[in-house]
Protein backbone atom coordinates (compact mmCIF):
# COMPACT_ATOMS: atom_id res chain seq x y z
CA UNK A 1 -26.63 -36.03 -25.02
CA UNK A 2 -28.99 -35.01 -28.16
CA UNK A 3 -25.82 -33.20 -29.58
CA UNK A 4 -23.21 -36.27 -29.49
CA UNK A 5 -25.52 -38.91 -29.76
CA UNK A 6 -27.33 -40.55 -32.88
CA UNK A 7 -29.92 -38.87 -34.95
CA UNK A 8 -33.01 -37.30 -32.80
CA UNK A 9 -36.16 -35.56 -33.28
CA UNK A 10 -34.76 -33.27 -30.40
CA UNK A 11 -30.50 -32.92 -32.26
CA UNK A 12 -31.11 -30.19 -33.92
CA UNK A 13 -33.07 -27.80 -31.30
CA UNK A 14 -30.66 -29.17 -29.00
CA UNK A 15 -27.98 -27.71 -30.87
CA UNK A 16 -29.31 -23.84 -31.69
CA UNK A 17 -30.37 -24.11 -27.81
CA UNK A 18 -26.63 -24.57 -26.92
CA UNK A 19 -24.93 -22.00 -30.12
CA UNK A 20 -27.35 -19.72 -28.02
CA UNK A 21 -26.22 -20.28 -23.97
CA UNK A 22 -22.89 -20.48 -25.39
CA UNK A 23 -23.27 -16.89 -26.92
CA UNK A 24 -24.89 -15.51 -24.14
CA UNK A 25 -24.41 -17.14 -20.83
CA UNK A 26 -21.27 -19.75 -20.51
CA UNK A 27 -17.83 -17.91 -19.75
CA UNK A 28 -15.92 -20.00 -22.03
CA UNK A 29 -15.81 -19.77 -26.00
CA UNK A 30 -17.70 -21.61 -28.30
CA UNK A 31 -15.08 -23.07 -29.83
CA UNK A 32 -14.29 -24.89 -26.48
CA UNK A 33 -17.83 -26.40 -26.82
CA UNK A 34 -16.78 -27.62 -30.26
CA UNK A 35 -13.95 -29.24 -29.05
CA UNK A 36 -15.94 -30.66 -26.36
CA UNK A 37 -18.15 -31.93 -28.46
CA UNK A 38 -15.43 -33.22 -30.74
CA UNK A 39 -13.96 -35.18 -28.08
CA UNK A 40 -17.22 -36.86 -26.58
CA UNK A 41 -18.20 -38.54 -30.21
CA UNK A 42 -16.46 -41.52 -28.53
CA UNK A 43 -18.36 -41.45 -25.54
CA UNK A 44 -16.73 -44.88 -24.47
CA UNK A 45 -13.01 -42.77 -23.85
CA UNK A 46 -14.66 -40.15 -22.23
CA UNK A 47 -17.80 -38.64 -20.54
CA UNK A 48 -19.34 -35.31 -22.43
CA UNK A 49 -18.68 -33.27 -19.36
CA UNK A 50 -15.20 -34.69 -19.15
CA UNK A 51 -14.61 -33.59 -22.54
CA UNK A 52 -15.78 -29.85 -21.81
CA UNK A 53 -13.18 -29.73 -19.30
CA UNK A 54 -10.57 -31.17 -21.22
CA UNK A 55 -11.40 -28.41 -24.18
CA UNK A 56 -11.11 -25.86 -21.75
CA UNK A 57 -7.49 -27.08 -20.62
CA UNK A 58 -6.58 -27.61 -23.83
CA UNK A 59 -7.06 -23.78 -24.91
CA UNK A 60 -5.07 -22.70 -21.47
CA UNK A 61 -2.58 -24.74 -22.16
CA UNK A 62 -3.31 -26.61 -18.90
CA UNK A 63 -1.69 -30.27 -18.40
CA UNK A 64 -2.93 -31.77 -15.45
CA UNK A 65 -5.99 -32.02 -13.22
CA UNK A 66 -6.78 -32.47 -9.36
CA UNK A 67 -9.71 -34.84 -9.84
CA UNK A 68 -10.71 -38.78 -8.94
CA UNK A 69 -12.33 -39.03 -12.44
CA UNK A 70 -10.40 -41.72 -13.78
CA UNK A 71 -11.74 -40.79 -17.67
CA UNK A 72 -9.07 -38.41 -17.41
CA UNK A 73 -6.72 -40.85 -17.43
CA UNK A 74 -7.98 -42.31 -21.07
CA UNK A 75 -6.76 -38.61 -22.45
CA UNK A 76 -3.56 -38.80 -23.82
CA UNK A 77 -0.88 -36.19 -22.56
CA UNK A 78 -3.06 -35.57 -19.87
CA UNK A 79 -1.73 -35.85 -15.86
CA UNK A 80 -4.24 -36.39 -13.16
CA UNK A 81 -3.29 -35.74 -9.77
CA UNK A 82 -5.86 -38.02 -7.33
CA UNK A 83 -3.25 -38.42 -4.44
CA UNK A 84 -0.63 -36.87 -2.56
């Protein structure tokens, strides 16, 4: 929350902390953090982990979701499934 939120002593250690799990440890690119991170800087619309999943769909080309999250229904273009 340091990284999307306002200024704090802890924003910018937060940040090199996460350039370097994002280099080394998370299976998805960092530009799908970015775009996470891009997305949550309304944090009303949608949750910061929401966000990392929608940046991940967005790079797949992926257009709908299995999930009872109802944020996802706040993302435009975006089709949740939450019942058969």
């Amino acid at each position: 929350m340091y990284l999307i939120g306002t200024a704090h002593p802890h924003k910018t250690e937060a940040q090199v902390i996460l350039e370097h799990l994002v280099d080394e440890v998370f299976p998805f690119e960092k530009a799908e953090v970015l775009r996470g991170g891009e997305i949550a800087q309304n944090p009303a619309l949608l949750s910061a982990r929401a966000a990392v999943h929608i940046a991940v769909m967005e790079r797949h080309g992926i257009r709908s979701i299995l999930s009872f999250d109802g944020d996802f229904d706040r993302w435009p273009g975006l089709q949740r499934i939450h019942r058969i």
